[in-house]
Protein backbone atom coordinates (compact mmCIF):
# COMPACT_ATOMS: atom_id res chain seq x y z
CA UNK A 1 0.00 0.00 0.00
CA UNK A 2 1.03 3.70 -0.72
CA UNK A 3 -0.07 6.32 1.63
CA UNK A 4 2.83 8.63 1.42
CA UNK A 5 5.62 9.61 -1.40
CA UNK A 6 8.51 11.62 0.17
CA UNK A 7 11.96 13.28 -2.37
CA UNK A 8 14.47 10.74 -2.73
CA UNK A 9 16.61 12.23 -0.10
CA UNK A 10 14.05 11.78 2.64
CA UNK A 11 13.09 8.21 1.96
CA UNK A 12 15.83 6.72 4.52
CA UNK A 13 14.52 8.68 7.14
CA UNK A 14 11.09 8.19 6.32
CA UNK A 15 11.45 4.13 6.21
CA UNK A 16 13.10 4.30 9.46
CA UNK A 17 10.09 6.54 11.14
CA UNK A 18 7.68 3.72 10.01
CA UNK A 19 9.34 0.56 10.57
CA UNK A 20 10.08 2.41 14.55
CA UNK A 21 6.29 2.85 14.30
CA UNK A 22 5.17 -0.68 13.20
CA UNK A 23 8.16 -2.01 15.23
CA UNK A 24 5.95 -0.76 18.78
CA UNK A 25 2.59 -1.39 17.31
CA UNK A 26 0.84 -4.68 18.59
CA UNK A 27 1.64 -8.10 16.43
CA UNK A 28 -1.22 -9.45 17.05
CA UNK A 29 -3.60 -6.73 15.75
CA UNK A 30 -1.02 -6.30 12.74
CA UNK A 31 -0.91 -10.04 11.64
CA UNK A 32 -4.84 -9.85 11.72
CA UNK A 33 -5.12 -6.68 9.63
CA UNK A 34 -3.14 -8.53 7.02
CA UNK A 35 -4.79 -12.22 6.98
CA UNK A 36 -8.05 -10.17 6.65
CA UNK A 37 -6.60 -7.86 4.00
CA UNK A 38 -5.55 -11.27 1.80
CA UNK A 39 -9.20 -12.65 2.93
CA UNK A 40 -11.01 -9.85 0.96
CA UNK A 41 -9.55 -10.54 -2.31
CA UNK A 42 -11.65 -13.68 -2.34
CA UNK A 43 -14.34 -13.52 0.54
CA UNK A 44 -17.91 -12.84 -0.35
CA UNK A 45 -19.00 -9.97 1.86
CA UNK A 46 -20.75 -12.35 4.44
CA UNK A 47 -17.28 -13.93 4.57
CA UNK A 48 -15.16 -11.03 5.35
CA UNK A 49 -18.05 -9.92 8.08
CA UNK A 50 -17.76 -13.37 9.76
CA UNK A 51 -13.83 -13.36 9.91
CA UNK A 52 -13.62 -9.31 10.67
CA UNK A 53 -16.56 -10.26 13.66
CA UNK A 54 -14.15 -13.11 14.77
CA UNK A 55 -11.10 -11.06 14.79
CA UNK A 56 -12.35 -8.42 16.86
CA UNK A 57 -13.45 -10.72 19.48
CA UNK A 58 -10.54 -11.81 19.93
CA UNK A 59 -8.18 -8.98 19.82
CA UNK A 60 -10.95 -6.96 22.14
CA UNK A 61 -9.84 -10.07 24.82
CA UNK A 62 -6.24 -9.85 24.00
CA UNK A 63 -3.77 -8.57 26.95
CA UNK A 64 -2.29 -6.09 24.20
CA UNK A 65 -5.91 -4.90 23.83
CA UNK A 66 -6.01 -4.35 27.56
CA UNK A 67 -2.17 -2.81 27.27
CA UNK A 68 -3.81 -0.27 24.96
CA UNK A 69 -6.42 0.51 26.97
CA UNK A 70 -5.15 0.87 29.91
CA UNK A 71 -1.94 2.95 28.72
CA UNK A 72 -4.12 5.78 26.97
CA UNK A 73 -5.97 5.80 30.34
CA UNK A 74 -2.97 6.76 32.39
CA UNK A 75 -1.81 9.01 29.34
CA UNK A 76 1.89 6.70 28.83
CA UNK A 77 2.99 5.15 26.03
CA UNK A 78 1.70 1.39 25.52
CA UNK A 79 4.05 -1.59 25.96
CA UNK A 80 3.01 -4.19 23.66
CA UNK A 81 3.69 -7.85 24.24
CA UNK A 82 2.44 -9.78 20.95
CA UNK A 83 -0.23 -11.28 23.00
């Protein structure tokens, strides 16, 4: 996917900003936005629902989920653990 193009001389930088972004972010949630992603291109719409549906349940009772929570309550940065 391409959400951003950046001059040649700020592409370096620009890679390393992300993959410091995606490198915090939580696994879990990522690996599921991507199996879903790959789902779509041959799920019928019920499909996609059902797995989507499925997904959320179980990342809503996942202790990164809680991590999230729990860190934007107490205004800190999160501490994902892939679980």
């Amino acid at each position: 996917m391409i959400w951003q193009c950046v001059e040649d001389e700020e592409l370096d930088s620009t890679v390393d900003a992300v993959m410091e972004k995606f490198s915090k972010a939580p696994t879990l949630a990522l690996a599921r936005t991507k199996q879903a992603l790959r789902a779509s291109t041959t799920a019928t719409l019920e499909q996609q629902l059902a797995l989507e549906c499925n997904y959320q349940r179980e990342l809503g009772n996942s202790a990164d989920y809680a991590e999230g929570v729990a860190s934007f309550g107490e205004k800190r940065p999160p501490n994902f653990s892939g679980n």
